[in-house]
Protein backbone atom coordinates (compact mmCIF):
# COMPACT_ATOMS: atom_id res chain seq x y z
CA UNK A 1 131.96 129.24 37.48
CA UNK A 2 131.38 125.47 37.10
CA UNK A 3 133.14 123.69 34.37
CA UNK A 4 130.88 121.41 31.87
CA UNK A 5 130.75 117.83 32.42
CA UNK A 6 132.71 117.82 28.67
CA UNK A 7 135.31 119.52 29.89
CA UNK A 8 135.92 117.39 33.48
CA UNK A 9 135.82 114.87 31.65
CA UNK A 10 138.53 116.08 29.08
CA UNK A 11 140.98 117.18 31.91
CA UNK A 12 140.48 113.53 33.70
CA UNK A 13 141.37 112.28 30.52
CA UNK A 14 144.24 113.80 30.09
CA UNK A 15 145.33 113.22 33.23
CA UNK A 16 145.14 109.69 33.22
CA UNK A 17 147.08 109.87 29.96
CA UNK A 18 150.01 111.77 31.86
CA UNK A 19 150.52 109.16 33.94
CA UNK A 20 151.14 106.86 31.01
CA UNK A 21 154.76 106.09 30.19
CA UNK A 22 153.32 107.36 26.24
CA UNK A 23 152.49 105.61 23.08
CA UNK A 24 154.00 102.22 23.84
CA UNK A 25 151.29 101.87 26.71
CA UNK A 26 148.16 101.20 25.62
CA UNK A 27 145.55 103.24 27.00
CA UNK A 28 141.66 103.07 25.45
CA UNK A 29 138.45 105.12 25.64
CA UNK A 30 137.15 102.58 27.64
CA UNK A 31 139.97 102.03 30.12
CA UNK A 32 139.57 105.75 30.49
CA UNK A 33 135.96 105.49 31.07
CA UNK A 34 136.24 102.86 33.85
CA UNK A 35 139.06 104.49 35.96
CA UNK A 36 136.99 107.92 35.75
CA UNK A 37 133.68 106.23 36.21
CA UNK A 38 132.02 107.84 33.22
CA UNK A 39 130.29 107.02 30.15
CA UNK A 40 132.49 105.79 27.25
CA UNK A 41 130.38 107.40 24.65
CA UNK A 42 131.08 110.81 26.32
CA UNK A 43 134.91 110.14 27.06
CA UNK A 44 134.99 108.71 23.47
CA UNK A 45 133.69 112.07 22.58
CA UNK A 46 135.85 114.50 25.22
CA UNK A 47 138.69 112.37 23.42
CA UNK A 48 137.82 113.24 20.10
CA UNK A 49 137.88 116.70 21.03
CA UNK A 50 141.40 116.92 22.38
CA UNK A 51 142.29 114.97 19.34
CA UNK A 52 141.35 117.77 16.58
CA UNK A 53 143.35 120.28 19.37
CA UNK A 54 146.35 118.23 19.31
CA UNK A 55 146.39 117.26 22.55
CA UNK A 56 146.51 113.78 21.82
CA UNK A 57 146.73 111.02 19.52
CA UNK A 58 145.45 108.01 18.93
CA UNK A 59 146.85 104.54 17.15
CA UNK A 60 144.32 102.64 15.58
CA UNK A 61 144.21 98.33 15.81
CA UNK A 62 144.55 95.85 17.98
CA UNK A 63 147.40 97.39 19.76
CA UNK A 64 146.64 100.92 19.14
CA UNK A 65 145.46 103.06 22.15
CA UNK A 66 145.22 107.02 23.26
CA UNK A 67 148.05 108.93 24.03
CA UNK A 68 149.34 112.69 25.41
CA UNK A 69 151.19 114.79 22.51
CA UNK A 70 154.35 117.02 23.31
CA UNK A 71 151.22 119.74 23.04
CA UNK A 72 149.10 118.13 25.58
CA UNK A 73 151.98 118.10 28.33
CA UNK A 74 152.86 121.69 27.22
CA UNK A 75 149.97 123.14 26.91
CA UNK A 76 148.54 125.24 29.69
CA UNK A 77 145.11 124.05 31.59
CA UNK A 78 143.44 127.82 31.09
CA UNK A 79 144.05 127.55 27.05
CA UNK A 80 142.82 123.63 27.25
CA UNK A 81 140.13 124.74 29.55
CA UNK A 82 139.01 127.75 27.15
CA UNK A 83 139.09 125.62 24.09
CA UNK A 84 136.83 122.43 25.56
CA UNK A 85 134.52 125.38 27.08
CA UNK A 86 134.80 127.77 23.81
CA UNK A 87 135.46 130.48 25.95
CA UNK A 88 132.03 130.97 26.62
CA UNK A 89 131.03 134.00 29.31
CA UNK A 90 129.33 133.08 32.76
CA UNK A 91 126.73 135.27 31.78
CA UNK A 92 124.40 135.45 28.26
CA UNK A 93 122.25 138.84 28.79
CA UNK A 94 121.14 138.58 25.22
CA UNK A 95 119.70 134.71 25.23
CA UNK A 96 116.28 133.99 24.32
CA UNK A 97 115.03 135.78 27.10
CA UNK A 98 117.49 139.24 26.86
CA UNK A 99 117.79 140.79 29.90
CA UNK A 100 115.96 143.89 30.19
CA UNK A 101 118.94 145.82 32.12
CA UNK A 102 121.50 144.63 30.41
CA UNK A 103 122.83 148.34 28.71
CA UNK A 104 123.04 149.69 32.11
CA UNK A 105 124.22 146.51 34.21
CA UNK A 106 127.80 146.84 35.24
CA UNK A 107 127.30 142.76 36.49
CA UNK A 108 128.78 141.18 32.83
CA UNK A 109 131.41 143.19 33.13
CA UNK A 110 132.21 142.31 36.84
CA UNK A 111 132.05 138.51 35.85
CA UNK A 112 134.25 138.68 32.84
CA UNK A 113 136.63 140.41 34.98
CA UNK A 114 136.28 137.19 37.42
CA UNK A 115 136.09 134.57 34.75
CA UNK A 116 139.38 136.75 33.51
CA UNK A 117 141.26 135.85 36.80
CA UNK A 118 140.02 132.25 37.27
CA UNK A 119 141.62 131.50 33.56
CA UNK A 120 144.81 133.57 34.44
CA UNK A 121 145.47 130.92 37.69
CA UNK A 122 145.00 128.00 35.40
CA UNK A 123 147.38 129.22 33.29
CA UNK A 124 149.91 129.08 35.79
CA UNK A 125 149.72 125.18 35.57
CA UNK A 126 150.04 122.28 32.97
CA UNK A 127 148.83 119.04 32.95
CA UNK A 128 152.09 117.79 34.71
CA UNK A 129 151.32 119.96 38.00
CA UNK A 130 147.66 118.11 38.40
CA UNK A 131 148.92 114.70 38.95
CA UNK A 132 151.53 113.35 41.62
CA UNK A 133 152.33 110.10 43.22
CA UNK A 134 148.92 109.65 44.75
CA UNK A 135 147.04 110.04 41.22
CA UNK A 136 149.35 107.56 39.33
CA UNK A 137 148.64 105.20 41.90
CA UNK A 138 144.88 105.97 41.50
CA UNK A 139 144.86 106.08 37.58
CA UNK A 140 147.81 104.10 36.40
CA UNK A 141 146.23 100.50 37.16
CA UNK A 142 147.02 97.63 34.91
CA UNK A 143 145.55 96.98 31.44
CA UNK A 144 144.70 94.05 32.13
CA UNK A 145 143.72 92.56 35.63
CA UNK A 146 146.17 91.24 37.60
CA UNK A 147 145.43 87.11 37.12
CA UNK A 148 143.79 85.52 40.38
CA UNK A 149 146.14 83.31 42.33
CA UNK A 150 144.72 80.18 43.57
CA UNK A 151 145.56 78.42 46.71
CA UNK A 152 146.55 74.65 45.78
């Protein structure tokens, strides 16, 4: 099963946001974007997303920012995961070109059963278990750059 592009990009968000210190940091859409190497408009809209689940909020202004909710820390990866991918199956036997075997096909139910498992291990983690040392020190970089010292 391969995860949509959406919902990477939801899960690196929220990871970066775990390795805030919370609300008082400021942490943007863009900043997000950059240190993930993706488009703003579609972290702006993976954001959004997580948002409307409660996963995070945002302050608005100047000063305002992004930042993980009680619910986003809690919350485990396989219920975030189902949610960003709406729990779609692997398989669609009955898209606009229905499978011609698919009453006597035993293969939808084989990959549900698989697609059953794969959410049952990420529900044995929360957003906490996905970063350690090595990702803060990856993700958690400055707002702003570091000034340049000149040699005088």
């Amino acid at each position: 099963m391969q995860l949509s592009r959406f919902t990477d990009l939801g899960l690196r968000s929220l990871m970066r946001l775990a390795v805030s210190s919370g609300a008082e940091e400021r942490v943007t859409v863009k900043l997000i974007a950059r240190q993930v190497n993706a488009s703003e408009n579609y972290v702006a809209k993976a954001v959004s997303k997580l948002a409307e689940l409660g996963y995070v909020e945002s302050q608005r202004g100047r000063t305002g920012g992004i930042f993980l909710t009680d619910a986003g820390r809690k919350t485990t990866i396989g219920t975030i995961v189902r949610q960003l991918e709406c729990d779609n199956e692997v398989i669609d036997c009955a898209g606009d070109n229905p499978c011609p075997i698919a009453n006597v096909c035993r293969l939808r139910g084989v990959l549900a059963k698989a697609q059953n498992a794969f959410y049952a291990e990420l529900d044995r983690y929360v957003i906490a278990d996905l970063v350690d040392q090595r990702t803060v020190d990856l993700l958690h970089m400055p707002v702003f750059p570091a000034a340049v010292l000149i040699d005088t």
